[in-house]
PDB file of N, CA and C in Angstrom:
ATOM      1  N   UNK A   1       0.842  -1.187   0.000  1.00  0.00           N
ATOM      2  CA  UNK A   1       0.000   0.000   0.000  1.00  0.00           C
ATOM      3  C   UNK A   1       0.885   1.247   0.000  1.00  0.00           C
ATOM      4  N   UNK A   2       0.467   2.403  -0.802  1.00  0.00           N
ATOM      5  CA  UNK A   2       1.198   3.293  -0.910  1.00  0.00           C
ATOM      6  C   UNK A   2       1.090   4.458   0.813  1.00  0.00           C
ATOM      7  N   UNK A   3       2.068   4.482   1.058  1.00  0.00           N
ATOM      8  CA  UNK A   3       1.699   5.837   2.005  1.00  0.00           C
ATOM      9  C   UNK A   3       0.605   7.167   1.871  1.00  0.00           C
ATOM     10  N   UNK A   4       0.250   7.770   3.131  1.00  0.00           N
ATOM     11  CA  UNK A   4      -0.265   9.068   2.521  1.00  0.00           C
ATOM     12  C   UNK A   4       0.441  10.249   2.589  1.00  0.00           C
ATOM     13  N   UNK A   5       1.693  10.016   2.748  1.00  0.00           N
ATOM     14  CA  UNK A   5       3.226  11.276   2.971  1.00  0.00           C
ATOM     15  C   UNK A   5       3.330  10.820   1.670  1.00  0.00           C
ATOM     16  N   UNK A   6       2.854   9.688   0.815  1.00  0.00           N
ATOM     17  CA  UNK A   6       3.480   9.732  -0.297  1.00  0.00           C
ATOM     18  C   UNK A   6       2.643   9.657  -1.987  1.00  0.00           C
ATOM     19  N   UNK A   7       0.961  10.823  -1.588  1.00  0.00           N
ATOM     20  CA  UNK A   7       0.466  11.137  -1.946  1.00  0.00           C
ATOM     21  C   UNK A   7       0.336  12.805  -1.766  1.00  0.00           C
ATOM     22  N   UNK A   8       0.920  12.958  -3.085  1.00  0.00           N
ATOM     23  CA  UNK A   8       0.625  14.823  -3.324  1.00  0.00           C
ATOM     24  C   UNK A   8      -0.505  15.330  -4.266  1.00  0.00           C
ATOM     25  N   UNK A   9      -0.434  16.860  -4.202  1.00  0.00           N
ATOM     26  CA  UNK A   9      -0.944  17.396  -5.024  1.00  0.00           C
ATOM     27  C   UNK A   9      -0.292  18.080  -6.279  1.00  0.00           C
ATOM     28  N   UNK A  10       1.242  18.364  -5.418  1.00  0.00           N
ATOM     29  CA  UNK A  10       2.097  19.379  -6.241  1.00  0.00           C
ATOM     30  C   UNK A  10       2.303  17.759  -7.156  1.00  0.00           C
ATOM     31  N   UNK A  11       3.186  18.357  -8.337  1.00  0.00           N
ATOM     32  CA  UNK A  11       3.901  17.186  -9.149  1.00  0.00           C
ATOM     33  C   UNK A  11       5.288  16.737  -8.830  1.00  0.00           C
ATOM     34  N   UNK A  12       5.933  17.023  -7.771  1.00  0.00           N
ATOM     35  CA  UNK A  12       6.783  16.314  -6.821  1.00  0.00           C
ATOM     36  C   UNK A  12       6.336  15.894  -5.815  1.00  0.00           C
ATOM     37  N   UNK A  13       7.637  15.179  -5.465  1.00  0.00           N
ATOM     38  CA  UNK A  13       7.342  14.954  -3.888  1.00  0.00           C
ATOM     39  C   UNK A  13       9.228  15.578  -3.269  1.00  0.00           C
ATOM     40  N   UNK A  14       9.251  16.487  -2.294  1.00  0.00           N
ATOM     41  CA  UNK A  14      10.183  16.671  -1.948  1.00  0.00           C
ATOM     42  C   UNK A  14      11.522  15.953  -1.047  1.00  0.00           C
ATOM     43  N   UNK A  15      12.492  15.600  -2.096  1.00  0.00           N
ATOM     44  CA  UNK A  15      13.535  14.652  -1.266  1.00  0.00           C
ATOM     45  C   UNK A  15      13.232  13.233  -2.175  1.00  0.00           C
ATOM     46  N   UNK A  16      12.525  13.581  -3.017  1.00  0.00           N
ATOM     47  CA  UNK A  16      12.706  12.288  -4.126  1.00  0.00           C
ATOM     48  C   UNK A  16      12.331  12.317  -5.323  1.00  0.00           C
ATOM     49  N   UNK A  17      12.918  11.600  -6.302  1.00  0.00           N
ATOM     50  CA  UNK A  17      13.120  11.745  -7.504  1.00  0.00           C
ATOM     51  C   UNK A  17      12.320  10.600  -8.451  1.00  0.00           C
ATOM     52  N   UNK A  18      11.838  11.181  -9.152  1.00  0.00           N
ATOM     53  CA  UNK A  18      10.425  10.070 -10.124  1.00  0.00           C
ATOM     54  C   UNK A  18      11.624   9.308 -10.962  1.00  0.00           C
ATOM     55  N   UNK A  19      11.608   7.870 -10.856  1.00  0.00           N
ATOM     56  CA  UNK A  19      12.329   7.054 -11.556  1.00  0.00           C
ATOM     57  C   UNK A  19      11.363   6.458 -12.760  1.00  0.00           C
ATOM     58  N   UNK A  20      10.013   6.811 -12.681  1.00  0.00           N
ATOM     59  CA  UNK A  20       9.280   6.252 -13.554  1.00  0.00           C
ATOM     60  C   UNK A  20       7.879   6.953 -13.316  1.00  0.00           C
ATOM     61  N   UNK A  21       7.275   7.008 -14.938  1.00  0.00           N
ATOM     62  CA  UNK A  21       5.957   7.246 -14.537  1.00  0.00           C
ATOM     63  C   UNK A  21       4.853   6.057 -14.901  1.00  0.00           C
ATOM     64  N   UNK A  22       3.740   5.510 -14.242  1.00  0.00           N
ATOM     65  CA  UNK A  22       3.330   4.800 -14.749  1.00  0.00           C
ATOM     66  C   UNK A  22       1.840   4.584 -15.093  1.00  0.00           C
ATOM     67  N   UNK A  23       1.478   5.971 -15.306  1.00  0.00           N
ATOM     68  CA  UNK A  23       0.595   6.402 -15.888  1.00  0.00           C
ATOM     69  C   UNK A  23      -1.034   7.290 -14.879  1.00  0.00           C
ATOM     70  N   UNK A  24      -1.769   7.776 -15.505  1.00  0.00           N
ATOM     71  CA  UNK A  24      -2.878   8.101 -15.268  1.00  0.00           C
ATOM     72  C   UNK A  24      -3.867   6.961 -13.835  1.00  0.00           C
ATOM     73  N   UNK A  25      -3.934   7.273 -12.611  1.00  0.00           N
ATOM     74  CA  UNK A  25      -4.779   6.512 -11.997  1.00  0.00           C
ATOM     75  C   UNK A  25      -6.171   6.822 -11.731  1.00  0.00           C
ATOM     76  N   UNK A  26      -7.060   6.368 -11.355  1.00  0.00           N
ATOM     77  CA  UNK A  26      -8.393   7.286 -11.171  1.00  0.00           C
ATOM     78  C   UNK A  26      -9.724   5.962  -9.655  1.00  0.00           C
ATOM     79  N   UNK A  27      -9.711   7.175  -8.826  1.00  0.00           N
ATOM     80  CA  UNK A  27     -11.074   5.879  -8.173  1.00  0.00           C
ATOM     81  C   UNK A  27     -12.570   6.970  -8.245  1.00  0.00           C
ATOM     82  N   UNK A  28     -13.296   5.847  -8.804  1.00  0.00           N
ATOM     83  CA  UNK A  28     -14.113   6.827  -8.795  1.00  0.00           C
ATOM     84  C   UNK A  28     -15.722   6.155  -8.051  1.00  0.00           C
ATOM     85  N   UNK A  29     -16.311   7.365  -7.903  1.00  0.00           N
ATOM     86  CA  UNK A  29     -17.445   6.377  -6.819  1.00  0.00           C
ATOM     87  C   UNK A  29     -18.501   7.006  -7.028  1.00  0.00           C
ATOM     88  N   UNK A  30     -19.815   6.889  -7.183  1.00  0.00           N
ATOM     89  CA  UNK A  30     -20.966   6.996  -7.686  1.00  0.00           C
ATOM     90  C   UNK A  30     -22.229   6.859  -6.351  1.00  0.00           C
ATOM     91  N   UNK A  31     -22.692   7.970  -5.673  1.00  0.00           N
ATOM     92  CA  UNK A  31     -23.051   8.053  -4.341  1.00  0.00           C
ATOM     93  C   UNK A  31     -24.716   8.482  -5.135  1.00  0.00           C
ATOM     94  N   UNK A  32     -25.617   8.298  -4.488  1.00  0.00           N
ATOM     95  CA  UNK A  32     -26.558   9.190  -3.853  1.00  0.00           C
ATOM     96  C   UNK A  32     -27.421   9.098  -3.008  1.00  0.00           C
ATOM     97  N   UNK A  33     -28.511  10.575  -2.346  1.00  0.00           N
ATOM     98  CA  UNK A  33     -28.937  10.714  -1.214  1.00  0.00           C
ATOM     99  C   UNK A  33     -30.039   9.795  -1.049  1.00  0.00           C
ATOM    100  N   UNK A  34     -29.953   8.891  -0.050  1.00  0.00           N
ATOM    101  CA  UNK A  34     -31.379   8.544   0.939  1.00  0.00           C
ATOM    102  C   UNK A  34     -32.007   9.550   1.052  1.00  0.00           C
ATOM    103  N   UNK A  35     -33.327   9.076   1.064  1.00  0.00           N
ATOM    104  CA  UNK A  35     -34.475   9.548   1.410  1.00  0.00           C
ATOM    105  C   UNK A  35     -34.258  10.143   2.476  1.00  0.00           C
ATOM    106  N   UNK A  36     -34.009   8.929   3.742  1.00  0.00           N
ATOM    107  CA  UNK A  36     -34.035   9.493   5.007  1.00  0.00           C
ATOM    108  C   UNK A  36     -32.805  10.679   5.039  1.00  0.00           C
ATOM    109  N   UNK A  37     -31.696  10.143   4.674  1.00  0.00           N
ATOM    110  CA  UNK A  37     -30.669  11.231   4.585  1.00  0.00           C
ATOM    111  C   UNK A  37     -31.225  12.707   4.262  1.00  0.00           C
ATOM    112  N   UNK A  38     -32.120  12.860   3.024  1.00  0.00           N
ATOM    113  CA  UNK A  38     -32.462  14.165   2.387  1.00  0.00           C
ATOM    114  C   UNK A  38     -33.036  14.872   3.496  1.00  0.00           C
ATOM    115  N   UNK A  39     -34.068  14.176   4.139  1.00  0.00           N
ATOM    116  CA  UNK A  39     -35.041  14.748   4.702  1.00  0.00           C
ATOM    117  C   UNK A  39     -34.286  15.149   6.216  1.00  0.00           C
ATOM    118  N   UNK A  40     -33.119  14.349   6.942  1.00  0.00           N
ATOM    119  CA  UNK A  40     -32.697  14.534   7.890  1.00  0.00           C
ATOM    120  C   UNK A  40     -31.732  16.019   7.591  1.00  0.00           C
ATOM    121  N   UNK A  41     -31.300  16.275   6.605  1.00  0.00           N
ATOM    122  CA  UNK A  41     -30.321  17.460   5.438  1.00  0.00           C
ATOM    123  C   UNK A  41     -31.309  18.531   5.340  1.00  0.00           C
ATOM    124  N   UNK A  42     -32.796  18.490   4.598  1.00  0.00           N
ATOM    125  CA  UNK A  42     -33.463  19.075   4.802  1.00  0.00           C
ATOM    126  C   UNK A  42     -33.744  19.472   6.244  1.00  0.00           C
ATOM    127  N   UNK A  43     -33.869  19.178   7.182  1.00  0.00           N
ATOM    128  CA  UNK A  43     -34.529  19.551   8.247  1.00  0.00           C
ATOM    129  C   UNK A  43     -33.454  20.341   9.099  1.00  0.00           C
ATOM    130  N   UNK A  44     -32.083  20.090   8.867  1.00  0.00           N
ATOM    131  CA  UNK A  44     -30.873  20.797   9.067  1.00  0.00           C
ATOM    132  C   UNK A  44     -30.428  21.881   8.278  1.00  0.00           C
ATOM    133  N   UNK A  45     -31.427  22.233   7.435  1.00  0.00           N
ATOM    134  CA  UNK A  45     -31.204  23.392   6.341  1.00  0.00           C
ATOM    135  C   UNK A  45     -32.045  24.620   6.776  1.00  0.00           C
ATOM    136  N   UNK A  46     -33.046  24.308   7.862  1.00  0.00           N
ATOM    137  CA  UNK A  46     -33.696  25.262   8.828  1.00  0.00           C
ATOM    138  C   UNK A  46     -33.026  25.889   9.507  1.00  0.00           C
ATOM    139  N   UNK A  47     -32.479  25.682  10.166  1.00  0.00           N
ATOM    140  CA  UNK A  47     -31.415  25.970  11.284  1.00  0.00           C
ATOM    141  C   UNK A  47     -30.386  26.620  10.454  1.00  0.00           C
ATOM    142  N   UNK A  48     -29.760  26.235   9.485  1.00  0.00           N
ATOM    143  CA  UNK A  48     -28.732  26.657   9.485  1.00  0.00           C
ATOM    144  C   UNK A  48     -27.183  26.191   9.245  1.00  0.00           C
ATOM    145  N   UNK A  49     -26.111  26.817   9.093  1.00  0.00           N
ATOM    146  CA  UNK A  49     -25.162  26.490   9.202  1.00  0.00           C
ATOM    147  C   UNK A  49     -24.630  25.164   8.751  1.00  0.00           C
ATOM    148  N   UNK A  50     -23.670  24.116   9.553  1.00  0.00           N
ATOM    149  CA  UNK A  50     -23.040  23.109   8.847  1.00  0.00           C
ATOM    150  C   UNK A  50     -24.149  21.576   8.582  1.00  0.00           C
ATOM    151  N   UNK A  51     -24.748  21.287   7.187  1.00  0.00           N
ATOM    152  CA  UNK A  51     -25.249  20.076   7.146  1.00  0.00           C
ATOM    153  C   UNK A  51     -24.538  19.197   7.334  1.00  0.00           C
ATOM    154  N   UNK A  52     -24.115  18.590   8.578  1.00  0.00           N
ATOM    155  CA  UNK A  52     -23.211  17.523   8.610  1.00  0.00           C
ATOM    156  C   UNK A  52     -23.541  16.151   7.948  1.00  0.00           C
ATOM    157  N   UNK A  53     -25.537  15.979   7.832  1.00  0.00           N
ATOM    158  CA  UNK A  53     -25.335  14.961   6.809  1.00  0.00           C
ATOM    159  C   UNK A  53     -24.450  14.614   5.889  1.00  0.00           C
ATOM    160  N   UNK A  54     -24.359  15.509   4.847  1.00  0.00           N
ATOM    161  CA  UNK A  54     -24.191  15.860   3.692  1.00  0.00           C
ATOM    162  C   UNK A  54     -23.012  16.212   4.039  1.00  0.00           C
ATOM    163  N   UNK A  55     -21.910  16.893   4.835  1.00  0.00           N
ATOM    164  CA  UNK A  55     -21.136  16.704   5.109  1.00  0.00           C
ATOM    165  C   UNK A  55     -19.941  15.389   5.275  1.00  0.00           C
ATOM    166  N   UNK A  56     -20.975  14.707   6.100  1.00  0.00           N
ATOM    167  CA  UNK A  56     -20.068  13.440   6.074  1.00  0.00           C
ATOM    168  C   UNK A  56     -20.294  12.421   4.741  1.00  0.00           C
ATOM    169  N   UNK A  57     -21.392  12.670   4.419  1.00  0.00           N
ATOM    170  CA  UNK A  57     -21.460  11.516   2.842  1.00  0.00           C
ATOM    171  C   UNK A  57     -20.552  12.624   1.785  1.00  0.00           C
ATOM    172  N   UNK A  58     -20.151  13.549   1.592  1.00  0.00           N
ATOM    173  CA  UNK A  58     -19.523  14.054   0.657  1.00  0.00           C
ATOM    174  C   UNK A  58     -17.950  13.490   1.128  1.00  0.00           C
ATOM    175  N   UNK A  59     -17.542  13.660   2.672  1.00  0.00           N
ATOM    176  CA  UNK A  59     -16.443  12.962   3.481  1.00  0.00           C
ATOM    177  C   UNK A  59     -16.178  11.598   3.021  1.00  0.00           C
ATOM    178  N   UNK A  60     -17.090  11.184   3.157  1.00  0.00           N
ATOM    179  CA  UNK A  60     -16.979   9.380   2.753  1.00  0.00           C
ATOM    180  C   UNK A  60     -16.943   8.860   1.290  1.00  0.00           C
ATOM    181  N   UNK A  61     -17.521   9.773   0.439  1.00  0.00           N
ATOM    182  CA  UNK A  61     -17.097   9.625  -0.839  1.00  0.00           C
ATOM    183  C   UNK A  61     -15.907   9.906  -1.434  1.00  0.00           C
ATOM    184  N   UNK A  62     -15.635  11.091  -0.910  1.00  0.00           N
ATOM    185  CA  UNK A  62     -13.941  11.559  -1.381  1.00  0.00           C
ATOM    186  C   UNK A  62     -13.163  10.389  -0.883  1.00  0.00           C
ATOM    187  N   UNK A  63     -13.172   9.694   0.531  1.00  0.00           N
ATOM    188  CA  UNK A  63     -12.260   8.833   0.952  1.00  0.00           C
ATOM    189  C   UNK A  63     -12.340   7.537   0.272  1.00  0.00           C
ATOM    190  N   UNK A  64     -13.557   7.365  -0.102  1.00  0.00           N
ATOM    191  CA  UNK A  64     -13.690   5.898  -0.859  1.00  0.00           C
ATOM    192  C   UNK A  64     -12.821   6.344  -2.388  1.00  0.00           C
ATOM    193  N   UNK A  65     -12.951   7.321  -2.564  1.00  0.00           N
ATOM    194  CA  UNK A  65     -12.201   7.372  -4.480  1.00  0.00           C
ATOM    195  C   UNK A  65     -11.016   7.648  -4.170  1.00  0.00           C
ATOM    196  N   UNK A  66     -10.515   8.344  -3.041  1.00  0.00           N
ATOM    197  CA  UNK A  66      -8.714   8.560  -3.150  1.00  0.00           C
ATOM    198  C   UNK A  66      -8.143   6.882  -2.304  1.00  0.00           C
ATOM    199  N   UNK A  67      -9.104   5.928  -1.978  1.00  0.00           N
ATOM    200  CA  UNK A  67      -8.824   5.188  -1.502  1.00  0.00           C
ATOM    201  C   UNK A  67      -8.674   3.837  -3.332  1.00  0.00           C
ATOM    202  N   UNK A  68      -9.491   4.252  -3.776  1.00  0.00           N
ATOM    203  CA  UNK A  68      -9.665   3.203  -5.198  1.00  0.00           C
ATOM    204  C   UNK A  68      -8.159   3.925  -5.495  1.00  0.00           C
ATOM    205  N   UNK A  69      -8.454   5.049  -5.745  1.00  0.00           N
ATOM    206  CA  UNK A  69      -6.651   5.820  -6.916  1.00  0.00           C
ATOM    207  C   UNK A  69      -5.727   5.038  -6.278  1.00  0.00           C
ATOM    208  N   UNK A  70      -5.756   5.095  -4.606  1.00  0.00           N
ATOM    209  CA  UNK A  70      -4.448   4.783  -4.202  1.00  0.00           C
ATOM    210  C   UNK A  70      -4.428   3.049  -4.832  1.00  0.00           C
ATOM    211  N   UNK A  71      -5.245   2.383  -4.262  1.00  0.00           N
ATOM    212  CA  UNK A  71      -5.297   0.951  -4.974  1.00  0.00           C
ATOM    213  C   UNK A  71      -4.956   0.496  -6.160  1.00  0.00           C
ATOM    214  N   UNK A  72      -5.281   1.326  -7.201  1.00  0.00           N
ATOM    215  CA  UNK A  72      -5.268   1.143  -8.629  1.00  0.00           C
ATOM    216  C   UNK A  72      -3.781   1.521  -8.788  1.00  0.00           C
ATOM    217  N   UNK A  73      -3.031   2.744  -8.217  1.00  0.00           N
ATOM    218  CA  UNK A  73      -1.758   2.870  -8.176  1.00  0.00           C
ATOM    219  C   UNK A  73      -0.689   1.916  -8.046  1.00  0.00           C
ATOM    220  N   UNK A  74      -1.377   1.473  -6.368  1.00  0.00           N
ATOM    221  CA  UNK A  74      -0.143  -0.154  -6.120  1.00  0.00           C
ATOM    222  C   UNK A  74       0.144  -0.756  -7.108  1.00  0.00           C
ATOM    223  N   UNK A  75      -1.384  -1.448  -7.464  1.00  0.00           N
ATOM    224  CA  UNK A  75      -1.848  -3.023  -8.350  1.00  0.00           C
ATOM    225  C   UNK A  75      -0.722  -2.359  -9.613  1.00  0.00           C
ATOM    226  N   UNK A  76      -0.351  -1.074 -10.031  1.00  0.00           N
ATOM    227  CA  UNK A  76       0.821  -0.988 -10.895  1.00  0.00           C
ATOM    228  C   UNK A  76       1.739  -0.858 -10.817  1.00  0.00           C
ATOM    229  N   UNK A  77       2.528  -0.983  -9.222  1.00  0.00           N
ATOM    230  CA  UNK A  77       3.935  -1.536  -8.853  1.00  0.00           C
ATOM    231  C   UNK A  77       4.037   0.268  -7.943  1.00  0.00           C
ATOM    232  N   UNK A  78       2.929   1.326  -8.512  1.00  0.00           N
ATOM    233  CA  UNK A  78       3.765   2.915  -7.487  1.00  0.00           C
ATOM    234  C   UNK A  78       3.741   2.678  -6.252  1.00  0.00           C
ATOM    235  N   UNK A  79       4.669   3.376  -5.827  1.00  0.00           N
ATOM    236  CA  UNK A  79       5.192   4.066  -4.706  1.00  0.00           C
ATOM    237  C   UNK A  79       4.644   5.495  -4.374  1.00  0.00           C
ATOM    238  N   UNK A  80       3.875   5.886  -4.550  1.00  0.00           N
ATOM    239  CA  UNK A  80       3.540   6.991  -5.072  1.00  0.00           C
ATOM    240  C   UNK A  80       2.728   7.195  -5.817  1.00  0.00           C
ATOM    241  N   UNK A  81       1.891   8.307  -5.663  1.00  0.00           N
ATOM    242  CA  UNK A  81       0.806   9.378  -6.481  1.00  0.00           C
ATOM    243  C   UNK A  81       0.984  11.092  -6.426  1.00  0.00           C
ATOM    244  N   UNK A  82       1.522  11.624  -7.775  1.00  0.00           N
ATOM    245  CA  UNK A  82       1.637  12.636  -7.730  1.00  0.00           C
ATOM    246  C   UNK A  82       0.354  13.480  -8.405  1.00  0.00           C
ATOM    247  N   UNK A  83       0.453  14.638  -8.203  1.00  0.00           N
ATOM    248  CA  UNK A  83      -0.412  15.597  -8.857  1.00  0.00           C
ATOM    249  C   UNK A  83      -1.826  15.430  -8.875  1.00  0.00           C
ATOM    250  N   UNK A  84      -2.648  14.863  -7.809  1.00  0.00           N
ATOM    251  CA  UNK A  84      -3.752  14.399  -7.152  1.00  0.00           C
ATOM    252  C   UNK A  84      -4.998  15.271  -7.160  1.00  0.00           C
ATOM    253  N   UNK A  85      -6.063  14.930  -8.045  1.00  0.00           N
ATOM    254  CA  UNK A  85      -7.090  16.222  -7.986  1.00  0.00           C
ATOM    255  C   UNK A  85      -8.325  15.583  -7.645  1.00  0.00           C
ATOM    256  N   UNK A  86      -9.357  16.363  -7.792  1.00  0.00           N
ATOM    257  CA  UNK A  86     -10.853  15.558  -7.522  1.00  0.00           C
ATOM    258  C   UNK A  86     -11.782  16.522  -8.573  1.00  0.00           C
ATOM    259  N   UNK A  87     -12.720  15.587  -8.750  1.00  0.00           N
ATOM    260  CA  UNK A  87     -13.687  16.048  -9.780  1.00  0.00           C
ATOM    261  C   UNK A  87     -15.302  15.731  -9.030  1.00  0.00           C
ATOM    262  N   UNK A  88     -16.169  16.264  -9.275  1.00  0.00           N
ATOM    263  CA  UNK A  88     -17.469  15.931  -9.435  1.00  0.00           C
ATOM    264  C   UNK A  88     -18.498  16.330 -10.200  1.00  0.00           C
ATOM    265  N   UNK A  89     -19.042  15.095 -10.458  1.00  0.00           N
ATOM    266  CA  UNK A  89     -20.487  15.613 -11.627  1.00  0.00           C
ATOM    267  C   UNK A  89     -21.639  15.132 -10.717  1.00  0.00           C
ATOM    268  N   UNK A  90     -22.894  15.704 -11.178  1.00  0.00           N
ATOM    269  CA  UNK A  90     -24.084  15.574 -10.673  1.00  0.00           C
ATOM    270  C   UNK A  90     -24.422  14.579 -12.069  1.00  0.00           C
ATOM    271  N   UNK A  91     -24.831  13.444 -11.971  1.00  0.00           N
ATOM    272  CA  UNK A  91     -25.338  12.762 -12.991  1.00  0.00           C
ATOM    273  C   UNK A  91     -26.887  12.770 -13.283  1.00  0.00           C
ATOM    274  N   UNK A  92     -27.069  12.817 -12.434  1.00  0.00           N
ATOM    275  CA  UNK A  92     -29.019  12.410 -12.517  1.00  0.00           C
ATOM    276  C   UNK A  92     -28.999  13.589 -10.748  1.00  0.00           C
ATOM    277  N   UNK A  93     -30.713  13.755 -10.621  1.00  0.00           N
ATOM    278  CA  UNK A  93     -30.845  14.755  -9.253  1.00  0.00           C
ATOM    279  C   UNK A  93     -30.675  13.839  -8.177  1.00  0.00           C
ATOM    280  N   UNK A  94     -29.407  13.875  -7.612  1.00  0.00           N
ATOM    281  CA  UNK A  94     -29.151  13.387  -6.264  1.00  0.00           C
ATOM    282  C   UNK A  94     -28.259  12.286  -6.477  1.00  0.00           C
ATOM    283  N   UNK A  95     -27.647  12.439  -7.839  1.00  0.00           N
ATOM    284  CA  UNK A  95     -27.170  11.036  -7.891  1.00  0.00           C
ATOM    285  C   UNK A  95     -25.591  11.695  -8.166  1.00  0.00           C
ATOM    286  N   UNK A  96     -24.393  11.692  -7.399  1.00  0.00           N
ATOM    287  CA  UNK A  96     -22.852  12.611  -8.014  1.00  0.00           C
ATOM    288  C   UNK A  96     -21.988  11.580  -8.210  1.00  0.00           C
ATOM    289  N   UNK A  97     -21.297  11.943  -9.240  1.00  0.00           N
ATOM    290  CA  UNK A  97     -19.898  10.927  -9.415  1.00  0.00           C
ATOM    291  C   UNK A  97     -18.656  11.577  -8.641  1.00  0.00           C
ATOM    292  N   UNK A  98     -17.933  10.879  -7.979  1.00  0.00           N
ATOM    293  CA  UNK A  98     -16.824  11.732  -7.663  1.00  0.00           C
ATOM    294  C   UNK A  98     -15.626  10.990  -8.094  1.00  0.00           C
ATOM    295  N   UNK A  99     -14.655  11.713  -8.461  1.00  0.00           N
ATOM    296  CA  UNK A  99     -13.185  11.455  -9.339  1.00  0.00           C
ATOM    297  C   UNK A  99     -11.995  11.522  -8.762  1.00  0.00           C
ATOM    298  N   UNK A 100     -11.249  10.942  -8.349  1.00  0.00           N
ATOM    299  CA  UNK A 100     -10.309  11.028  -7.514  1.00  0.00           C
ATOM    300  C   UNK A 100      -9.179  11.310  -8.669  1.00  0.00           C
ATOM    301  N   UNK A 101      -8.173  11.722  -9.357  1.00  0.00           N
ATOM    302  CA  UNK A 101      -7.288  10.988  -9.909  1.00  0.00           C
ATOM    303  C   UNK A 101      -5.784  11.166  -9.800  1.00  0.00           C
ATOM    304  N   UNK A 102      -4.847  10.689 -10.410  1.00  0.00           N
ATOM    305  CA  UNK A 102      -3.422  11.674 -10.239  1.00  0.00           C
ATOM    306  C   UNK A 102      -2.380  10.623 -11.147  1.00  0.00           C
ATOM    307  N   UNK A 103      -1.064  10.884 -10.978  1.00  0.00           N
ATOM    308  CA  UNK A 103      -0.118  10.152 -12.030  1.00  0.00           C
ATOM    309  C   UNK A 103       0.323   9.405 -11.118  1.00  0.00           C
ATOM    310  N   UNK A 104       0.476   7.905 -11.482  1.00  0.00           N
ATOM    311  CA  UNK A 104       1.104   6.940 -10.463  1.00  0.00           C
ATOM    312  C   UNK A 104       2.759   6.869 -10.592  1.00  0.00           C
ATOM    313  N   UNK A 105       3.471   7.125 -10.043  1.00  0.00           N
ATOM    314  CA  UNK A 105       5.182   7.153 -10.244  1.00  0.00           C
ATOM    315  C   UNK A 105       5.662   6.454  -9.246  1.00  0.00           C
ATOM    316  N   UNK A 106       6.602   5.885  -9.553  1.00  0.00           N
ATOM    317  CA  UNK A 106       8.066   5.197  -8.819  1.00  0.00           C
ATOM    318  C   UNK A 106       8.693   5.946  -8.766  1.00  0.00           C
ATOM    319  N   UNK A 107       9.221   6.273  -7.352  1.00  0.00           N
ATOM    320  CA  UNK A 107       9.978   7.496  -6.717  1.00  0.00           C
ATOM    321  C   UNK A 107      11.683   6.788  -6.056  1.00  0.00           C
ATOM    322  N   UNK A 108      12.289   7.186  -5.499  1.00  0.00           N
ATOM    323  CA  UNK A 108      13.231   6.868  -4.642  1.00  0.00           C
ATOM    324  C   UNK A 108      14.223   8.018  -4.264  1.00  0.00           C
ATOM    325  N   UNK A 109      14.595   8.321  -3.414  1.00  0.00           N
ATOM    326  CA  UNK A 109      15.272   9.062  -1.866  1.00  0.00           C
ATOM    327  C   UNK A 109      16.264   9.531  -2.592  1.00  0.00           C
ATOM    328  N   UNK A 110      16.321  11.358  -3.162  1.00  0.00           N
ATOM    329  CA  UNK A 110      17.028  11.749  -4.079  1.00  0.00           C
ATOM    330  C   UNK A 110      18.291  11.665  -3.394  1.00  0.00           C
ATOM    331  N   UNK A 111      19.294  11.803  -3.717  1.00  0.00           N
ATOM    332  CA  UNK A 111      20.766  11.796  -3.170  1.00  0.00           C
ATOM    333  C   UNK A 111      21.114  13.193  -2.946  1.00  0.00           C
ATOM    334  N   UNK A 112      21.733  13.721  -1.695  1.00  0.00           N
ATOM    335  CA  UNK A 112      21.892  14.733  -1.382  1.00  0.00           C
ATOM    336  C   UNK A 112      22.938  14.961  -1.784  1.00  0.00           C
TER     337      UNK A 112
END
């Protein structure tokens, strides 16, 4: 399993050097709202302030797709994920895709 010190955003990683790239990774995950969820979201939209419903299912989706990228990374020998972004589409009403993706590379401990 790859580390998460050894997942970025920038396109390095500092103190090591890309020995390889091995291409495009992506996890992607396809969520939408319960009923009960909506209505518990709705009823927290009175009040105010943070919907933590909707909060935490947007939480749990991002973690499930940077959790597939990182997977899909290993299963191709990285050490590493550089340049790491996220995407989302609304596909249908209530239904979002979310996109994890980034470049999978083989890194190693630049020489000082």
């Amino acid at each position: 399993m790859i580390e998460r010190n050894m997942v970025s955003t920038t396109f390095e990683l500092p103190g090591y050097t890309v020995d390889g790239t091995l291409g495009v990774v992506r996890g992607i995950i396809v969520r939408s709202r319960s009923v009960v969820g909506s209505i518990g979201a709705g009823l927290q939209t009175i009040f105010g302030g943070n919907i933590s419903l909707y909060t935490s299912l947007c939480e749990r989706t991002r973690q499930d797709a940077y959790e597939r990228m990182v997977a899909e990374a290993a299963t191709l020998g990285a050490n590493a994920v550089i340049g790491v972004r996220y995407d989302a589409t609304e596909i249908a009403t209530g239904v979002t895709e979310v996109l994890c993706y980034g470049t999978a590379v083989h890194v190693r401990r630049a020489v000082a």
